[in-house]
C-alpha atoms as a PDB file:
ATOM      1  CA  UNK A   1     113.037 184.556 133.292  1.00  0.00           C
ATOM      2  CA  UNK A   2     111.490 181.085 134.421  1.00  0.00           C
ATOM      3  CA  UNK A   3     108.218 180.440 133.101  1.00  0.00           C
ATOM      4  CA  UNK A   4     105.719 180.279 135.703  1.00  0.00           C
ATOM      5  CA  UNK A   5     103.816 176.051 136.060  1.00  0.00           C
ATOM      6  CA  UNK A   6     100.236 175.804 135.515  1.00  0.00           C
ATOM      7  CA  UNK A   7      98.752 175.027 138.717  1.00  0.00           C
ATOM      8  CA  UNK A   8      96.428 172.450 139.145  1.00  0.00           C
ATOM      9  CA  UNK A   9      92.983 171.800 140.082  1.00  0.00           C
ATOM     10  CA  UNK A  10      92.586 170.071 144.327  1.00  0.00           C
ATOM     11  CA  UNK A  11      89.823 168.929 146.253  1.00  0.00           C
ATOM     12  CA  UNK A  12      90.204 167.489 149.590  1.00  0.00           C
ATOM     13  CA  UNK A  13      86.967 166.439 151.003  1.00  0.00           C
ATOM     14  CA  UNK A  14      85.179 164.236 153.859  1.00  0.00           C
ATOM     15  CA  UNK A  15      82.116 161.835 153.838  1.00  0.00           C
ATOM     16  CA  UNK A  16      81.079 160.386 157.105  1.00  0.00           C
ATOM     17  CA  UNK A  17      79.379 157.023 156.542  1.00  0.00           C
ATOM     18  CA  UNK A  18      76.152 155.906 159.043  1.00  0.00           C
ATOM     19  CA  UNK A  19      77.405 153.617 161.936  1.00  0.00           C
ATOM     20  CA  UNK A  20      79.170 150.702 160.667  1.00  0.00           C
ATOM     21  CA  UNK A  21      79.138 151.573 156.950  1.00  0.00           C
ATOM     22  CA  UNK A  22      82.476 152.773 157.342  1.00  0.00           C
ATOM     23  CA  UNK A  23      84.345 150.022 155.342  1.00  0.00           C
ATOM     24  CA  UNK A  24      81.786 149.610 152.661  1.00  0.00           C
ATOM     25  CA  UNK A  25      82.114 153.580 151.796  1.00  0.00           C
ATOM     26  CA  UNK A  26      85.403 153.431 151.862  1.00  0.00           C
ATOM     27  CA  UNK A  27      85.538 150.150 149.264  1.00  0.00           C
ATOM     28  CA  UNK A  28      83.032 151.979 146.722  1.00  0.00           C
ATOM     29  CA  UNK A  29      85.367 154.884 146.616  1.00  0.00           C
ATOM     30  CA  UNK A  30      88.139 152.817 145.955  1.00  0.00           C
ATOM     31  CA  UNK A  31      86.150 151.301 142.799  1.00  0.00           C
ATOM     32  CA  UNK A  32      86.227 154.777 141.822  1.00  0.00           C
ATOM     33  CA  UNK A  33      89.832 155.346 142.417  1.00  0.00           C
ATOM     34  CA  UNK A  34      90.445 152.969 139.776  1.00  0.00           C
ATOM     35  CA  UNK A  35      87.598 154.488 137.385  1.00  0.00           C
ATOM     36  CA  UNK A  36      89.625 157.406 137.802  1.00  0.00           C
ATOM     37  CA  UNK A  37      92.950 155.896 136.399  1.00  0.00           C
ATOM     38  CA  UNK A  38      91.256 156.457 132.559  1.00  0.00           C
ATOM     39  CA  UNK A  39      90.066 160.200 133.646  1.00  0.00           C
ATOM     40  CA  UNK A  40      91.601 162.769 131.599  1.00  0.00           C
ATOM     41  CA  UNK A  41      93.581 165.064 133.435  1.00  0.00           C
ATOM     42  CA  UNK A  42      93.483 162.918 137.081  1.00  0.00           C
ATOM     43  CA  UNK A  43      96.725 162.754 138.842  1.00  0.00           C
ATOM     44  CA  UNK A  44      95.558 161.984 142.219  1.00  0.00           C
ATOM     45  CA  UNK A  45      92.481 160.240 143.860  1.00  0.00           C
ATOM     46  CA  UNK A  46      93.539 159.140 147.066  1.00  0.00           C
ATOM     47  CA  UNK A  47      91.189 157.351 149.276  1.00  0.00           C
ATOM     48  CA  UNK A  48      91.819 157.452 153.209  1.00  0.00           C
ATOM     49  CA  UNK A  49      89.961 156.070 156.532  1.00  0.00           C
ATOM     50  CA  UNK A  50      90.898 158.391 160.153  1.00  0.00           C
ATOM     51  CA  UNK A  51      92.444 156.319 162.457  1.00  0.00           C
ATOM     52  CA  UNK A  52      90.415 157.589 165.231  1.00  0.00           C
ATOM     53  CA  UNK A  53      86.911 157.096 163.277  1.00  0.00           C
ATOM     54  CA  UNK A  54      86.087 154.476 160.966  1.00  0.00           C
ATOM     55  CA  UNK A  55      83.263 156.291 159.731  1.00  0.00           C
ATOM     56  CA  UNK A  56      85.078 159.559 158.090  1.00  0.00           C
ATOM     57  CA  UNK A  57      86.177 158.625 154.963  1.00  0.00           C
ATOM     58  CA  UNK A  58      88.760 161.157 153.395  1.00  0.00           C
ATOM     59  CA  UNK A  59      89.567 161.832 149.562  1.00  0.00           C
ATOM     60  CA  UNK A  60      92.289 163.656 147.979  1.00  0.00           C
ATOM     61  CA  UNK A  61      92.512 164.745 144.132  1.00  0.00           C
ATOM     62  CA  UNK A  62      94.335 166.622 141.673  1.00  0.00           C
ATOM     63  CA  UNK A  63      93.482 167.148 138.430  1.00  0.00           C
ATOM     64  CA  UNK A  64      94.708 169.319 136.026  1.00  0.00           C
ATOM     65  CA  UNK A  65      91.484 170.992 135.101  1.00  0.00           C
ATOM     66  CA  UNK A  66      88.222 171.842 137.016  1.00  0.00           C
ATOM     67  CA  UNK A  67      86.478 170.439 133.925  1.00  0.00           C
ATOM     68  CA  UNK A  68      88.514 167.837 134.105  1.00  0.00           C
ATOM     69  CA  UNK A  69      86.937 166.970 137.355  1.00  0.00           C
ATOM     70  CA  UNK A  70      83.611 167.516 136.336  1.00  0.00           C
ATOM     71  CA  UNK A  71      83.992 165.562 133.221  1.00  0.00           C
ATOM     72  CA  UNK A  72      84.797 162.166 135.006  1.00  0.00           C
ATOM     73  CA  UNK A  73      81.459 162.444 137.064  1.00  0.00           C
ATOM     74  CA  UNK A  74      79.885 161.326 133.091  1.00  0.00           C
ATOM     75  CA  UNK A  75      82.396 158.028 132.726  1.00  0.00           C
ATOM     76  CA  UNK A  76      81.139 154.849 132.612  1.00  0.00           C
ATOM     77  CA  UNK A  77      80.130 153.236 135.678  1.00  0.00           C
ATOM     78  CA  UNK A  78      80.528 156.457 138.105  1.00  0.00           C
ATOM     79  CA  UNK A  79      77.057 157.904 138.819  1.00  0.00           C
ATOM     80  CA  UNK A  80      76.606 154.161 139.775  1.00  0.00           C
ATOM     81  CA  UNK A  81      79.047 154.198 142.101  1.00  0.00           C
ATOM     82  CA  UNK A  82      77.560 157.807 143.308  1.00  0.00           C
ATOM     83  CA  UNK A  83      74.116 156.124 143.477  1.00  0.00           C
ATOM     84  CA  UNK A  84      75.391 152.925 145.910  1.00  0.00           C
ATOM     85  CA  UNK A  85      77.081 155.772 148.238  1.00  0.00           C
ATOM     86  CA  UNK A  86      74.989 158.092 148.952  1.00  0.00           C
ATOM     87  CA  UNK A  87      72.875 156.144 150.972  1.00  0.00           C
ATOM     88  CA  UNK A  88      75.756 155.137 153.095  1.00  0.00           C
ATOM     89  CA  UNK A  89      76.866 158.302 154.184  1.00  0.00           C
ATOM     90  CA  UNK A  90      75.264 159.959 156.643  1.00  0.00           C
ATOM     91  CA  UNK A  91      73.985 163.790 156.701  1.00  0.00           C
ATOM     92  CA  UNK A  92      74.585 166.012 153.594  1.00  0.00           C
ATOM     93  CA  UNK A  93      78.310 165.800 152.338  1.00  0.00           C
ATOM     94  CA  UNK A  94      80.504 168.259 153.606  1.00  0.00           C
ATOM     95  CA  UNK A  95      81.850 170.504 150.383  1.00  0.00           C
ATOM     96  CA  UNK A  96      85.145 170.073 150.938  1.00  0.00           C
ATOM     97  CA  UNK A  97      87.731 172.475 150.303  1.00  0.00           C
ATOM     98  CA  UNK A  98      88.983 173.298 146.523  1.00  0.00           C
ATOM     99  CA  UNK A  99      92.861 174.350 146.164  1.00  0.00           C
ATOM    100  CA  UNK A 100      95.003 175.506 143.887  1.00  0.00           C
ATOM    101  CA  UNK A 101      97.540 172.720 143.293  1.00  0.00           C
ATOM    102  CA  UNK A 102     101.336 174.401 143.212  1.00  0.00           C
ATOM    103  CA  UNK A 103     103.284 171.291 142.677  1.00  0.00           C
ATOM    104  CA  UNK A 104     105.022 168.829 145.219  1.00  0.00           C
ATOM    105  CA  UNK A 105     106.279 165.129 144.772  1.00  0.00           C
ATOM    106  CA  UNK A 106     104.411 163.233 142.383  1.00  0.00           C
ATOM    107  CA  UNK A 107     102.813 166.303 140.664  1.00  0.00           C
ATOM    108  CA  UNK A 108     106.275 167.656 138.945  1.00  0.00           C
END
């Protein structure tokens, strides 16, 4: 019998920045991209811009916890980067979607 893999912890979520704060959202959650490189149990934190909007900002993760997740929002220097976003983006933040990671390229 093949033991079964852990599956791991996914968010895929979308922030729309105000008019022409598109870029600048975008750049802060790349700072945090590379905050993330020193979070425990973060495979993933993808940053992406639509094509067809320069205001919706998309962001994949995977982590291998939900408390690993939660954990990085207390590293250094990230509820400062929280702090210079929010007022760029524009309505309440959408939640998102949480998934259970299977596996895939990258993850195995």
């Amino acid at each position: 019998m093949t033991p079964q893999k852990q599956t791991k912890y996914g968010l895929f979520g979308k922030l729309k920045a105000t008019s022409g704060k598109g870029n600048e959202l975008a750049s802060i959650l790349l700072e945090a991209s590379r905050l993330m490189a020193d979070a425990q149990g973060c495979h993933i934190y993808i940053v992406s811009q639509d094509t067809q909007d320069d205001t919706l900002i998309w962001i994949t993760e995977v982590w291998d916890t939900r408390e690993d997740h939660d954990n990085s929002l207390n590293m250094p220097g990230v509820k400062e980067l929280i702090s210079r976003a929010i007022p760029l983006i524009e309505g309440k933040p959408e939640s998102g979607m949480t998934l259970t990671v299977l596996g895939g390229k990258g993850l195995d």
